[in-house]
PDB file of N, CA and C in Angstrom:
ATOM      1  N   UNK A   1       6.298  14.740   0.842  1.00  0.00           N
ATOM      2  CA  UNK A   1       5.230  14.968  -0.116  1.00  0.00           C
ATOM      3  C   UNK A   1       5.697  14.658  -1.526  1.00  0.00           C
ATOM      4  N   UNK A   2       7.100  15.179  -1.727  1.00  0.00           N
ATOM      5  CA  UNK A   2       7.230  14.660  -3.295  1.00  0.00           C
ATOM      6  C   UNK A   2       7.572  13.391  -3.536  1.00  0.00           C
ATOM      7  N   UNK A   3       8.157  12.931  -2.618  1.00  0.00           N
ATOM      8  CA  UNK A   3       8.113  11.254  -2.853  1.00  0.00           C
ATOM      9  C   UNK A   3       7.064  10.551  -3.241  1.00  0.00           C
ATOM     10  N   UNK A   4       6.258  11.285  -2.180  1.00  0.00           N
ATOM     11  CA  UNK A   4       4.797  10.548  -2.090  1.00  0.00           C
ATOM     12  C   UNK A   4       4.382  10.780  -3.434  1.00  0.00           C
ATOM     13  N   UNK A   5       4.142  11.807  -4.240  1.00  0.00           N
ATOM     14  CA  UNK A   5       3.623  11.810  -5.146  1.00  0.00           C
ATOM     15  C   UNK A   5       4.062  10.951  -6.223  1.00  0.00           C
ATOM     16  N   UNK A   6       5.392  10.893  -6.266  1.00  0.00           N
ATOM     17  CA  UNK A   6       6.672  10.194  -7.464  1.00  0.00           C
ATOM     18  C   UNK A   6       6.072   8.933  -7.024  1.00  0.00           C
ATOM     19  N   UNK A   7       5.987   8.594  -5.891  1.00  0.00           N
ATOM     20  CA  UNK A   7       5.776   6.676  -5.679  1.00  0.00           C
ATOM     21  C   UNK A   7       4.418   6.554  -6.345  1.00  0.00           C
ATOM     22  N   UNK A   8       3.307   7.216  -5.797  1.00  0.00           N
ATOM     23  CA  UNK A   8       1.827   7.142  -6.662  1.00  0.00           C
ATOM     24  C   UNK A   8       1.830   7.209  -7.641  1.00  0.00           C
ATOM     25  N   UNK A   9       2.341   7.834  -8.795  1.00  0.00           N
ATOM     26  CA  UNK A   9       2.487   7.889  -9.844  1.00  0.00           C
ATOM     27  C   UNK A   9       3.380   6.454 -10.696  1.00  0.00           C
ATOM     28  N   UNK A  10       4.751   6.005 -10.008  1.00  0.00           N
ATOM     29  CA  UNK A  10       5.186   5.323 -10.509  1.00  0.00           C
ATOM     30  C   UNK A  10       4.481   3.896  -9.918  1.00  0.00           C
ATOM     31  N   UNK A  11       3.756   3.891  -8.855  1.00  0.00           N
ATOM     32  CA  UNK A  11       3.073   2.928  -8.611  1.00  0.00           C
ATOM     33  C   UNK A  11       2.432   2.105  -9.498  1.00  0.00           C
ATOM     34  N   UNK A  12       1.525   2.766 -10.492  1.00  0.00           N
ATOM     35  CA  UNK A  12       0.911   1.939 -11.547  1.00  0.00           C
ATOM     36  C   UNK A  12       1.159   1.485 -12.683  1.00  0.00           C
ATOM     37  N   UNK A  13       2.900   1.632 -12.953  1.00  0.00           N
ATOM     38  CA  UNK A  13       3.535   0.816 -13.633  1.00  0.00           C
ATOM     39  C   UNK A  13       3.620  -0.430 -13.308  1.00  0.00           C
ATOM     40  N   UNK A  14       3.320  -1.577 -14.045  1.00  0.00           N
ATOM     41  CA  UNK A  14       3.982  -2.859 -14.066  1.00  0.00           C
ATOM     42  C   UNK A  14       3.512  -3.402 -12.632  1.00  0.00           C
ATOM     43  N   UNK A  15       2.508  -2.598 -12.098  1.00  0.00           N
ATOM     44  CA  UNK A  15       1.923  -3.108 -10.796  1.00  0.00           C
ATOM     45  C   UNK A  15       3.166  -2.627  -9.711  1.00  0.00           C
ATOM     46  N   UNK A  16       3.972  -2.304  -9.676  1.00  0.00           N
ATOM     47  CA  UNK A  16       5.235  -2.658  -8.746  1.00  0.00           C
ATOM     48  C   UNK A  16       5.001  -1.320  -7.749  1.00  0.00           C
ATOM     49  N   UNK A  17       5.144  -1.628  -6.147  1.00  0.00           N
ATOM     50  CA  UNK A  17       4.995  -0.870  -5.206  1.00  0.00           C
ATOM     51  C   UNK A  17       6.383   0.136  -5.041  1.00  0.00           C
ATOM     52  N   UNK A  18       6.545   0.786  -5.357  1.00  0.00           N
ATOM     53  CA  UNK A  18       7.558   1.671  -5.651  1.00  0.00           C
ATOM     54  C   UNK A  18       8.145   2.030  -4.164  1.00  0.00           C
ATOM     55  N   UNK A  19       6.749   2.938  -2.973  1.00  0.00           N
ATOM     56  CA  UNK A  19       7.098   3.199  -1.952  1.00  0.00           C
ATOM     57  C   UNK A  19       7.922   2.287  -1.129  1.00  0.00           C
ATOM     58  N   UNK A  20       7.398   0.598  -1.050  1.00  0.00           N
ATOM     59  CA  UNK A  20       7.962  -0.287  -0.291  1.00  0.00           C
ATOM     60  C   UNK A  20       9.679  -0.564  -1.204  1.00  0.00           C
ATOM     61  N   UNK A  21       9.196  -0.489  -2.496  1.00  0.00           N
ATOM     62  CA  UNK A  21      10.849  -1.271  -2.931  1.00  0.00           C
ATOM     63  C   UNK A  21      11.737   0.100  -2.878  1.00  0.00           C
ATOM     64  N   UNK A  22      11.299   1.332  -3.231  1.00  0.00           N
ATOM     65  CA  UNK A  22      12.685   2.257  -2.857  1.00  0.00           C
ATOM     66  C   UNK A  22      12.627   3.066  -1.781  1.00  0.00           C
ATOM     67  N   UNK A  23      11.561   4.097  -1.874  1.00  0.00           N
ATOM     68  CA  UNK A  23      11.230   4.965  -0.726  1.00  0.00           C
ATOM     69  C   UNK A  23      11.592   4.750   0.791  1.00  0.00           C
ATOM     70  N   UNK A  24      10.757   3.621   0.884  1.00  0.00           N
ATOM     71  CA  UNK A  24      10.677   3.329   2.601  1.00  0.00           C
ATOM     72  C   UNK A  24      11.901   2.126   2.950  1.00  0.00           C
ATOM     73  N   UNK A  25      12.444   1.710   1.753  1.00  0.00           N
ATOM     74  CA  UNK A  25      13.157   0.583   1.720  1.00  0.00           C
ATOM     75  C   UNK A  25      14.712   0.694   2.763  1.00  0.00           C
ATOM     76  N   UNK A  26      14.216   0.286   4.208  1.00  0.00           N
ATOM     77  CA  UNK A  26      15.853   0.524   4.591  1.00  0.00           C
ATOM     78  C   UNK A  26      16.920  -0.295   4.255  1.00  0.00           C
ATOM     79  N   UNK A  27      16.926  -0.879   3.629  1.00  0.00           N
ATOM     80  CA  UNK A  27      18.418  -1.275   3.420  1.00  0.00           C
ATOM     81  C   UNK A  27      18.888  -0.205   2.280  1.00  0.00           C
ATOM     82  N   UNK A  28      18.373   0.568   1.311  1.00  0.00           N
ATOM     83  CA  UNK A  28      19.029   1.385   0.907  1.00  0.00           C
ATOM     84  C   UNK A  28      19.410   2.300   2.148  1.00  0.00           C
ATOM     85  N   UNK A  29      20.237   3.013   1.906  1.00  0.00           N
ATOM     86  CA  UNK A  29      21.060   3.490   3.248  1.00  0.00           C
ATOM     87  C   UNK A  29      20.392   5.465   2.987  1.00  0.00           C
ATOM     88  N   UNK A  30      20.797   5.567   1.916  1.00  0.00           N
ATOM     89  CA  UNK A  30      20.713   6.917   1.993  1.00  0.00           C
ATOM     90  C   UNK A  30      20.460   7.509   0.614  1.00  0.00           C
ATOM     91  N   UNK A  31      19.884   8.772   0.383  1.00  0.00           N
ATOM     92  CA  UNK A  31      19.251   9.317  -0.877  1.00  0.00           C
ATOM     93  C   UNK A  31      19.658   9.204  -2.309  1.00  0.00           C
ATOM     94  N   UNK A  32      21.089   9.411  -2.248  1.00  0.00           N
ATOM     95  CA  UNK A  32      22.042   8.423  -3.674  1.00  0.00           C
ATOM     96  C   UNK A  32      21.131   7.772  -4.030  1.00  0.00           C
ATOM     97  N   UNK A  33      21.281   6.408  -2.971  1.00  0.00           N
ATOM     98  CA  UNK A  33      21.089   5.129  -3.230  1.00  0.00           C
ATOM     99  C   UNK A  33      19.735   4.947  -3.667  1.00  0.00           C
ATOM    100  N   UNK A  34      18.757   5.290  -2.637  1.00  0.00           N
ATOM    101  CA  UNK A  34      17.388   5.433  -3.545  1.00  0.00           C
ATOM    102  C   UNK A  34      16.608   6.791  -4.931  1.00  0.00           C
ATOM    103  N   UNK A  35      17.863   7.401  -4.962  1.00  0.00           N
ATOM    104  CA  UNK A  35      17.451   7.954  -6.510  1.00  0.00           C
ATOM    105  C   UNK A  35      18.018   6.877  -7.332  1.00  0.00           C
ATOM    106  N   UNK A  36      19.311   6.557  -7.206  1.00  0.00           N
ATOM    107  CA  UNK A  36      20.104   5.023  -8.329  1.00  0.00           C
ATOM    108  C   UNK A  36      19.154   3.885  -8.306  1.00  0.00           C
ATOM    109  N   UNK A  37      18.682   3.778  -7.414  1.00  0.00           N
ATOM    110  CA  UNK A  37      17.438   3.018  -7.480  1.00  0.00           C
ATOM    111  C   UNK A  37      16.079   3.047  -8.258  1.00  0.00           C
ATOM    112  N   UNK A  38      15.480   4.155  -8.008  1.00  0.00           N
ATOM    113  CA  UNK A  38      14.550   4.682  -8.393  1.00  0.00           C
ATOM    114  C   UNK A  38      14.712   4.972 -10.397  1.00  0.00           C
ATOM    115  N   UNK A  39      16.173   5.500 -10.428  1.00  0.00           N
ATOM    116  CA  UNK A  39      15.941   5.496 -11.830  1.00  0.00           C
ATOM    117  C   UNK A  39      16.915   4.629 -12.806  1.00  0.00           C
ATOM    118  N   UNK A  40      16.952   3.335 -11.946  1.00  0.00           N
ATOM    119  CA  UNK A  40      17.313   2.135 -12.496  1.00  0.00           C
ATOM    120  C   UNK A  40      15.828   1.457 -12.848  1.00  0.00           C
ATOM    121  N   UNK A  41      14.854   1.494 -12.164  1.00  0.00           N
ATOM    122  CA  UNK A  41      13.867   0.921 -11.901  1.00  0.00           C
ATOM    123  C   UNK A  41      12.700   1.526 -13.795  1.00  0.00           C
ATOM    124  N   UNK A  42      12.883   3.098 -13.325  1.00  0.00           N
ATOM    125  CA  UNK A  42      12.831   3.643 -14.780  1.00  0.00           C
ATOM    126  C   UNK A  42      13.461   3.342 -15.561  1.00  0.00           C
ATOM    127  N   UNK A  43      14.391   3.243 -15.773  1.00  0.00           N
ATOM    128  CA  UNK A  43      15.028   2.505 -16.750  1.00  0.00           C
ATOM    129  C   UNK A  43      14.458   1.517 -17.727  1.00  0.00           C
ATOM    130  N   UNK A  44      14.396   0.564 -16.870  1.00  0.00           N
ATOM    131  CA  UNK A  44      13.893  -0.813 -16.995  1.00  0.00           C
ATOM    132  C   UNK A  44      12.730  -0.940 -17.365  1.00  0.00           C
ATOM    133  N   UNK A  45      11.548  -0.293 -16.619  1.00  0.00           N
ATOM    134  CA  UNK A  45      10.305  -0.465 -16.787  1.00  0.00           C
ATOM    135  C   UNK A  45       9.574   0.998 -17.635  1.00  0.00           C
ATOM    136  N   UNK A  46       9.701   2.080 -17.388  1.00  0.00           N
ATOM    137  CA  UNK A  46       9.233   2.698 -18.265  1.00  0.00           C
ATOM    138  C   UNK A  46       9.635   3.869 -19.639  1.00  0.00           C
ATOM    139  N   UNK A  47      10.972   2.851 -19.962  1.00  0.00           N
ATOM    140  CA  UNK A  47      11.311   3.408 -21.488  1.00  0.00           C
ATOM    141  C   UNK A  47      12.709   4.511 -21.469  1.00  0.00           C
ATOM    142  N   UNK A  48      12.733   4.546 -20.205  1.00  0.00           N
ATOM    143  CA  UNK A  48      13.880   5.959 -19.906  1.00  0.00           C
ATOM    144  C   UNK A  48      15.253   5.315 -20.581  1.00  0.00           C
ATOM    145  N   UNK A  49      16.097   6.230 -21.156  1.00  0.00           N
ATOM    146  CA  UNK A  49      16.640   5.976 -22.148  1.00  0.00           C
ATOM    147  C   UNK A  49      18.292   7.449 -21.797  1.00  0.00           C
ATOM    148  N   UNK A  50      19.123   7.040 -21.497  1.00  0.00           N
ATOM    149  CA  UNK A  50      20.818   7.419 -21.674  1.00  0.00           C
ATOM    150  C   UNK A  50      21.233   6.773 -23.488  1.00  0.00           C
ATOM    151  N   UNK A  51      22.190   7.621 -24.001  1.00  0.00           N
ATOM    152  CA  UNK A  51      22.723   7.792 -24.617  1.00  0.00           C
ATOM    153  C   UNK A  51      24.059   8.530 -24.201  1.00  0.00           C
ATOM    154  N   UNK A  52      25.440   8.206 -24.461  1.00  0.00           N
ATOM    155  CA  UNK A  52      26.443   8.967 -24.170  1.00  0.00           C
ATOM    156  C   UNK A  52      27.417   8.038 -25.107  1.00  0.00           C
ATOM    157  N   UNK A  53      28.130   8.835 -25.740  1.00  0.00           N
ATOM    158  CA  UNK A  53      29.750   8.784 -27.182  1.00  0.00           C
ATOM    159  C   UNK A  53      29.230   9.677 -28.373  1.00  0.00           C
ATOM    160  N   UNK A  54      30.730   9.680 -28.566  1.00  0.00           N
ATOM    161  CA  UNK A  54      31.081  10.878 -29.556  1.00  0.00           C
ATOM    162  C   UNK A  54      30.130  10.126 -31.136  1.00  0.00           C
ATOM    163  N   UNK A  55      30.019  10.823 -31.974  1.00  0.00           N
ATOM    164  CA  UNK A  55      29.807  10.006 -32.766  1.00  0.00           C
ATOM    165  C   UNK A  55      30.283  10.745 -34.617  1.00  0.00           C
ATOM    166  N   UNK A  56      31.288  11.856 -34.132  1.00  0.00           N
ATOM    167  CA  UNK A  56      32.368  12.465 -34.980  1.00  0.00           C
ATOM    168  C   UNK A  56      31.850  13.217 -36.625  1.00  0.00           C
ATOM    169  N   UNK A  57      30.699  13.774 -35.752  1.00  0.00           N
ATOM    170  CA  UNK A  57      29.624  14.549 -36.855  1.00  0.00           C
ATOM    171  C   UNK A  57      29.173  13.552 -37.430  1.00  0.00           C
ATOM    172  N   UNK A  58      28.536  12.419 -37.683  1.00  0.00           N
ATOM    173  CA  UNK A  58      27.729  11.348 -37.869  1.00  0.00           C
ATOM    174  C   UNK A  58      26.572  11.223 -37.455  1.00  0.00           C
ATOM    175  N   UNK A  59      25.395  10.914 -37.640  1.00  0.00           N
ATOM    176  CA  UNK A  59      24.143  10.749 -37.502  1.00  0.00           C
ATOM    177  C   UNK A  59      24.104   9.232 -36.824  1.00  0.00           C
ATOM    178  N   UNK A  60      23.959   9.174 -35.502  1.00  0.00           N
ATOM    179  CA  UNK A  60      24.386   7.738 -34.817  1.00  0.00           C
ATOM    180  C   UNK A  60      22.527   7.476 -34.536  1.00  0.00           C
ATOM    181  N   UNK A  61      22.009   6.222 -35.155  1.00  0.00           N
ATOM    182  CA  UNK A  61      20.649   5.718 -34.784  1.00  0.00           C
ATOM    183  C   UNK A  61      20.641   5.277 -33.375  1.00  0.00           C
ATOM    184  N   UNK A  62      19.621   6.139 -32.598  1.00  0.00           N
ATOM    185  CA  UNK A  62      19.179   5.521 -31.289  1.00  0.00           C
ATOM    186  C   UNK A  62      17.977   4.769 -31.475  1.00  0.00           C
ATOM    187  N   UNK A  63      17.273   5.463 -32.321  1.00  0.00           N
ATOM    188  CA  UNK A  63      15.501   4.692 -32.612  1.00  0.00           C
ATOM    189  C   UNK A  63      15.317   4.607 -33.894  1.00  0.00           C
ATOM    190  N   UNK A  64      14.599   3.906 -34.163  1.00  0.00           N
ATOM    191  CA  UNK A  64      14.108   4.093 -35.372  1.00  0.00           C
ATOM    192  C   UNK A  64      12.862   4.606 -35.624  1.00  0.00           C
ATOM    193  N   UNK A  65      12.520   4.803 -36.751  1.00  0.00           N
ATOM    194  CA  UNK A  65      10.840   5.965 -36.927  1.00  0.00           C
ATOM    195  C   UNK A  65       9.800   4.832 -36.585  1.00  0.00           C
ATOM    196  N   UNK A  66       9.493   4.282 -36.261  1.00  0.00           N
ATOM    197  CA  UNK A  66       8.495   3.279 -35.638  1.00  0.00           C
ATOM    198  C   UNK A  66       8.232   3.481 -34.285  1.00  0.00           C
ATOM    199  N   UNK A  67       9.351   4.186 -33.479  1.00  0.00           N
ATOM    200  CA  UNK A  67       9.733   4.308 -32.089  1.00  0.00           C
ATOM    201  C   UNK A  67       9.175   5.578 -31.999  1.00  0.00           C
ATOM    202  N   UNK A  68       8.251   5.932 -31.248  1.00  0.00           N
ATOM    203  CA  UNK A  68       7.952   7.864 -30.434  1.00  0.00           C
ATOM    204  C   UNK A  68       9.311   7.683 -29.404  1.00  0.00           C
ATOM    205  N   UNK A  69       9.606   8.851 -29.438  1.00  0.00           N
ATOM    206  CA  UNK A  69      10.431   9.327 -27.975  1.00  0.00           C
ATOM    207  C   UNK A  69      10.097  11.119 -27.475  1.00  0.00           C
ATOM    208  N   UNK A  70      10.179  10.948 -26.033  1.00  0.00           N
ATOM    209  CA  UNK A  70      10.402  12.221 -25.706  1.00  0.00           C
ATOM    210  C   UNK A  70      11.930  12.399 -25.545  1.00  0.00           C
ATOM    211  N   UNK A  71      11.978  14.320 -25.874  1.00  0.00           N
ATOM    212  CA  UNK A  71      13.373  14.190 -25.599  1.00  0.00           C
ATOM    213  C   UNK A  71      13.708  14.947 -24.214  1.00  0.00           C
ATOM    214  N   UNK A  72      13.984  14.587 -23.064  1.00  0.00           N
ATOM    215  CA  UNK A  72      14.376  15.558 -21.947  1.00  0.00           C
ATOM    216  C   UNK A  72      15.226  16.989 -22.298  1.00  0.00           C
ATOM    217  N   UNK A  73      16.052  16.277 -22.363  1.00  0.00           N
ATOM    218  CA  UNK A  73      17.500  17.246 -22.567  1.00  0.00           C
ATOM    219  C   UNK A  73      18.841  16.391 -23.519  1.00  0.00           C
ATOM    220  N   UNK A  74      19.012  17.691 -24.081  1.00  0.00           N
ATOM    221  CA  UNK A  74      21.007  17.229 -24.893  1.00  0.00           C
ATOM    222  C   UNK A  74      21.279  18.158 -24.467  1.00  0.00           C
ATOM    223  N   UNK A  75      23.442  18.019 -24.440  1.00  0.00           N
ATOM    224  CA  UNK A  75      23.627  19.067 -24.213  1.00  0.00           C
ATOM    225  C   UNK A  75      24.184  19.778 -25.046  1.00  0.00           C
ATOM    226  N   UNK A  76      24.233  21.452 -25.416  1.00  0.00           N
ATOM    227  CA  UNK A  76      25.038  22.233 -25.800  1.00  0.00           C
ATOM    228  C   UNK A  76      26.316  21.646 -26.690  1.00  0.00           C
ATOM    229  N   UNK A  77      26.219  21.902 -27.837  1.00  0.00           N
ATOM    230  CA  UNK A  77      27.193  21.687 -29.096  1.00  0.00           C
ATOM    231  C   UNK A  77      26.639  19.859 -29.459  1.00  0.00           C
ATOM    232  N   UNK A  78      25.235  19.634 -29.213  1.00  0.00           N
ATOM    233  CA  UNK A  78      25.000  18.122 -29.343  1.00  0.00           C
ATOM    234  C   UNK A  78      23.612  18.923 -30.673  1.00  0.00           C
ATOM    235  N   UNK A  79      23.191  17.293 -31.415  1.00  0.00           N
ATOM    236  CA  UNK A  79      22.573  17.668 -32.203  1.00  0.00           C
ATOM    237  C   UNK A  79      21.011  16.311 -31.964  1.00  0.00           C
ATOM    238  N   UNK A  80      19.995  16.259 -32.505  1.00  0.00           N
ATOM    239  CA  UNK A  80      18.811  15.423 -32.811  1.00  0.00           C
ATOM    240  C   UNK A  80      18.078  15.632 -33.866  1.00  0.00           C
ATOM    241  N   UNK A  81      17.754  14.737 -34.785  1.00  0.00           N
ATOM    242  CA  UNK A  81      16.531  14.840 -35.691  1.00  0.00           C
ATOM    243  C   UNK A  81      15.878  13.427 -35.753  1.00  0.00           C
ATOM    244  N   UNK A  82      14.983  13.275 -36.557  1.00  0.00           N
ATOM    245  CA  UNK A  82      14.734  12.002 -37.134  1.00  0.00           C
ATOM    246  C   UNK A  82      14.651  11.290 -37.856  1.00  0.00           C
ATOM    247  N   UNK A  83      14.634  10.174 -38.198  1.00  0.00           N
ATOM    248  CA  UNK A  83      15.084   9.079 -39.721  1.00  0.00           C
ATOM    249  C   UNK A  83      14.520   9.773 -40.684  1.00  0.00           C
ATOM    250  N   UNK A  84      13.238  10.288 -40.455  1.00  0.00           N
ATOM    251  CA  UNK A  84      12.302  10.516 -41.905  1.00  0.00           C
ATOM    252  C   UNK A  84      13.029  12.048 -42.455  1.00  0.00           C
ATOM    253  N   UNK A  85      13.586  13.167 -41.695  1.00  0.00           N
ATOM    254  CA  UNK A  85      13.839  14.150 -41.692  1.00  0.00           C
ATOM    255  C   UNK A  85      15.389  14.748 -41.037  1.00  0.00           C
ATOM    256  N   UNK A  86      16.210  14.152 -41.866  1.00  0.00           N
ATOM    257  CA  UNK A  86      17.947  14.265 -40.915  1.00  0.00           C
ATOM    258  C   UNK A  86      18.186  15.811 -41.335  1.00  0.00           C
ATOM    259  N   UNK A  87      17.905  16.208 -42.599  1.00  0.00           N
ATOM    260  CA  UNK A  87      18.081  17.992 -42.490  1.00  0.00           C
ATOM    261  C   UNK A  87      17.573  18.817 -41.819  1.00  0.00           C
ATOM    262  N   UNK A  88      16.328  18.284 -40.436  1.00  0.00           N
ATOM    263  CA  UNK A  88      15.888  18.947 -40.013  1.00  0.00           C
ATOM    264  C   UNK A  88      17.067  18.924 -38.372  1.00  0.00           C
ATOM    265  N   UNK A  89      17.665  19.540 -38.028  1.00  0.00           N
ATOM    266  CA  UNK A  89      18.252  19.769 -37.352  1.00  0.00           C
ATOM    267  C   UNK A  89      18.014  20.223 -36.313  1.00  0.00           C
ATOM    268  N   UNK A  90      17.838  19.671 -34.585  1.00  0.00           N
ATOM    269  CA  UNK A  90      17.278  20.780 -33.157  1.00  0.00           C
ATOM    270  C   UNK A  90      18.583  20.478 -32.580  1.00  0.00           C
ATOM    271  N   UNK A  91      18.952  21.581 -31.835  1.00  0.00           N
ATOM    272  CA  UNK A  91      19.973  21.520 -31.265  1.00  0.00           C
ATOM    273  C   UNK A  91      19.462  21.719 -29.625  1.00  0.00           C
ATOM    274  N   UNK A  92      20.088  22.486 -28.631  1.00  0.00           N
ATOM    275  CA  UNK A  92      20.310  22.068 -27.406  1.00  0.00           C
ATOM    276  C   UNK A  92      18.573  23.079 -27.050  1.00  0.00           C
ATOM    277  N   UNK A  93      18.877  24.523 -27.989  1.00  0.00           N
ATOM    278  CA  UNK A  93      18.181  25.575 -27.651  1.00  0.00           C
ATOM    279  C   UNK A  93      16.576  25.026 -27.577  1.00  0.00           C
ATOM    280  N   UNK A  94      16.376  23.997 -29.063  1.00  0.00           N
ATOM    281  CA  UNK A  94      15.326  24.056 -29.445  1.00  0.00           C
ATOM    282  C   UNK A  94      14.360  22.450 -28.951  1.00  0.00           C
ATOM    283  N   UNK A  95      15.427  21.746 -27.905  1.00  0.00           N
ATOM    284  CA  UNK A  95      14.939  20.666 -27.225  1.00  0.00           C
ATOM    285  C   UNK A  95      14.510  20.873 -25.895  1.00  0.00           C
ATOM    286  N   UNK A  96      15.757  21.423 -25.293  1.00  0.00           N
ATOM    287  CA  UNK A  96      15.533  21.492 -23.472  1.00  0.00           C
ATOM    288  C   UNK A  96      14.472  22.185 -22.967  1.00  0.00           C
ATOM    289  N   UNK A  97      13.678  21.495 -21.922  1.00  0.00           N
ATOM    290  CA  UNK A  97      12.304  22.130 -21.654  1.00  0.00           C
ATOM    291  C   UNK A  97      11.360  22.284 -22.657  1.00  0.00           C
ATOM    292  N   UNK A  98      11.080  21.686 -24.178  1.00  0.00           N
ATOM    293  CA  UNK A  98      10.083  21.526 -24.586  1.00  0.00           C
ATOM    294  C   UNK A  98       9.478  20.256 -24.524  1.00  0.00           C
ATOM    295  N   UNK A  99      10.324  19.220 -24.096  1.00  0.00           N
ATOM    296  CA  UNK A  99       9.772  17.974 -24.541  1.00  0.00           C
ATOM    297  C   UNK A  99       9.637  16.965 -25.583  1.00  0.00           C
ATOM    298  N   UNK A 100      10.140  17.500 -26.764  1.00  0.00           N
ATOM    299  CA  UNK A 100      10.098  17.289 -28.015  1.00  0.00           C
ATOM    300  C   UNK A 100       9.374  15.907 -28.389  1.00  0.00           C
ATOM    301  N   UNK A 101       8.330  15.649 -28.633  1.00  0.00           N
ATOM    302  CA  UNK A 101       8.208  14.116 -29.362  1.00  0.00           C
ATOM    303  C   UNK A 101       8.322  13.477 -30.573  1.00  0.00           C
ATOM    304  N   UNK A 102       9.045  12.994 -30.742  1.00  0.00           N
ATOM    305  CA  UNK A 102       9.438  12.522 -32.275  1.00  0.00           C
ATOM    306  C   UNK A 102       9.218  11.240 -32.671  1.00  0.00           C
ATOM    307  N   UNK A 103       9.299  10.849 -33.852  1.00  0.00           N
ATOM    308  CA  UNK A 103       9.077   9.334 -34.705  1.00  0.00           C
ATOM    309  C   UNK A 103      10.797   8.938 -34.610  1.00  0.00           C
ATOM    310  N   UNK A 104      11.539   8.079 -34.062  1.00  0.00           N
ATOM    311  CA  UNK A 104      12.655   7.413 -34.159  1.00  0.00           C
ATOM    312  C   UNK A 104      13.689   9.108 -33.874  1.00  0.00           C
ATOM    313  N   UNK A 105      14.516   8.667 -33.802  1.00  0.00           N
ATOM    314  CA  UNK A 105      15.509   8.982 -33.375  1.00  0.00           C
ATOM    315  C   UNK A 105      17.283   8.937 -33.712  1.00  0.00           C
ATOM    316  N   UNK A 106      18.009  10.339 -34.087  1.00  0.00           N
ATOM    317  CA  UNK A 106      19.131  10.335 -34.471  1.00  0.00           C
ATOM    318  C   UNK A 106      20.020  11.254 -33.666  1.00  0.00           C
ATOM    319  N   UNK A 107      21.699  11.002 -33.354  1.00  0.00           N
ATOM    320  CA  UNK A 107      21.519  11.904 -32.464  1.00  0.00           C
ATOM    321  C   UNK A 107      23.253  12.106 -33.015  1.00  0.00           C
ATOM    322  N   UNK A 108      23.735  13.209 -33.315  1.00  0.00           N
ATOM    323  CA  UNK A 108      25.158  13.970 -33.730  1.00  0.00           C
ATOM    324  C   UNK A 108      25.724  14.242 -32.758  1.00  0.00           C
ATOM    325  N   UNK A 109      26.986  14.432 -32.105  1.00  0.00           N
ATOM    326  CA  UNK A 109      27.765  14.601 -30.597  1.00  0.00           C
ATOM    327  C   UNK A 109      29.529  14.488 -31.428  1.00  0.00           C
ATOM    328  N   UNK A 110      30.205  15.536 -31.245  1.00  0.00           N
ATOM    329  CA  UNK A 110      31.745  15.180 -31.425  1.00  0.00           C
ATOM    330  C   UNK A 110      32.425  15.097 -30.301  1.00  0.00           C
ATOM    331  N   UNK A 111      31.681  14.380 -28.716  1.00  0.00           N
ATOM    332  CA  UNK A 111      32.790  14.397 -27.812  1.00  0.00           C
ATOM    333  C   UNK A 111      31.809  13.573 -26.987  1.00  0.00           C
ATOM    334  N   UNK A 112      32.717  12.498 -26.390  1.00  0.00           N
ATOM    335  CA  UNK A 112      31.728  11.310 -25.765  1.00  0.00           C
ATOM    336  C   UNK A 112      31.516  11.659 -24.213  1.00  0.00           C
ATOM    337  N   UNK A 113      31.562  12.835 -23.722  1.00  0.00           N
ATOM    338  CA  UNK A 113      31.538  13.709 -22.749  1.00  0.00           C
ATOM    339  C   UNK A 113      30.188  13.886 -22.492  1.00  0.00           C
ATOM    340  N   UNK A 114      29.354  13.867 -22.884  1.00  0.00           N
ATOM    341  CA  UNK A 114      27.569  14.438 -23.021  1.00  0.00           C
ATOM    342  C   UNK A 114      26.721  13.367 -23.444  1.00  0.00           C
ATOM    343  N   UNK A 115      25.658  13.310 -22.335  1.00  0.00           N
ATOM    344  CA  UNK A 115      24.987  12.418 -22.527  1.00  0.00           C
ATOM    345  C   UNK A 115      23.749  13.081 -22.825  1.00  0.00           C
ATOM    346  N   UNK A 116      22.395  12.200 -23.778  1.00  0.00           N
ATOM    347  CA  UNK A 116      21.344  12.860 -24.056  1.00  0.00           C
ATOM    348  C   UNK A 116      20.311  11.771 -23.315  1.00  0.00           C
ATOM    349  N   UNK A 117      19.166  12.264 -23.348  1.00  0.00           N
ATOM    350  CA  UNK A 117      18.321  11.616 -21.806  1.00  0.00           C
ATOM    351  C   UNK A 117      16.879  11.718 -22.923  1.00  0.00           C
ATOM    352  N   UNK A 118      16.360  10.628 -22.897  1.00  0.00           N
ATOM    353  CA  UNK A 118      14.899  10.290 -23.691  1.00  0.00           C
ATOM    354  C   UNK A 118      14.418   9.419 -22.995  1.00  0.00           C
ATOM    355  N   UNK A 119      12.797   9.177 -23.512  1.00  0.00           N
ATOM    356  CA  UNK A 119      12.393   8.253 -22.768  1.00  0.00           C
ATOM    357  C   UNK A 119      11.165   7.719 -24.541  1.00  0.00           C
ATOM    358  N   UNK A 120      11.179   6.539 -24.168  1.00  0.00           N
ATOM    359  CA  UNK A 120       9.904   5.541 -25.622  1.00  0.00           C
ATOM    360  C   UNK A 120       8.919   6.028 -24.685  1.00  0.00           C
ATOM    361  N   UNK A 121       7.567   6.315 -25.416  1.00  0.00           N
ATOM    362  CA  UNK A 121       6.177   6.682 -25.597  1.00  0.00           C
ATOM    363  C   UNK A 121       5.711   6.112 -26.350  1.00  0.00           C
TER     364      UNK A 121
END
């Protein structure tokens, strides 16, 4: 059932049959392989977005304010704001599980250990 739903949904991206190319797809062998699949595929086609390095209390540009992003998750001792507003400061507390949507994108980290997870809107 949750596949099913994830494939319907990602179905009407870019036209592309999701169920046939990952889901049901046997030559992927086993569940790894079709999640690495599945969110390679996001990747690519609908905006999903990794970030990972230190950037040594520095304000490192991922987007610029022209760009919306959601923010999934950072982690703990990581920082985000945006171009128009860098004193405004969210840290781990005030991102995870809200969603955050912002104009461009900045992101503070002193250890290239932690990756932060967005996606363009």
């Amino acid at each position: 059932m949750y596949n099913s739903n994830i494939a319907s949904i990602l179905s009407g991206i870019n036209n592309v049959n999701i169920e046939k190319e990952i889901i049901s797809n046997d030559t992927l062998s086993n569940k790894t392989q079709k999640i690495e699949k599945a969110l390679g595929f996001i990747k690519e086609n609908i905006g999903f977005c990794e970030f990972k390095g230190a950037t040594d209390g520095y304000w490192k540009d991922l987007e610029t304010k022209d760009t919306k992003v959601m923010i999934f998750s950072i982690p703990n001792g990581t920082f985000i704001t945006t171009p128009d507003n860098p004193k405004k400061e969210y840290s781990s507390e005030d991102v995870n599980g809200n969603f955050l949507i912002l104009d461009g994108l900045l992101y503070k980290s002193n250890t290239d250990r932690y990756t932060i997870t967005y996606m363009k809107v």
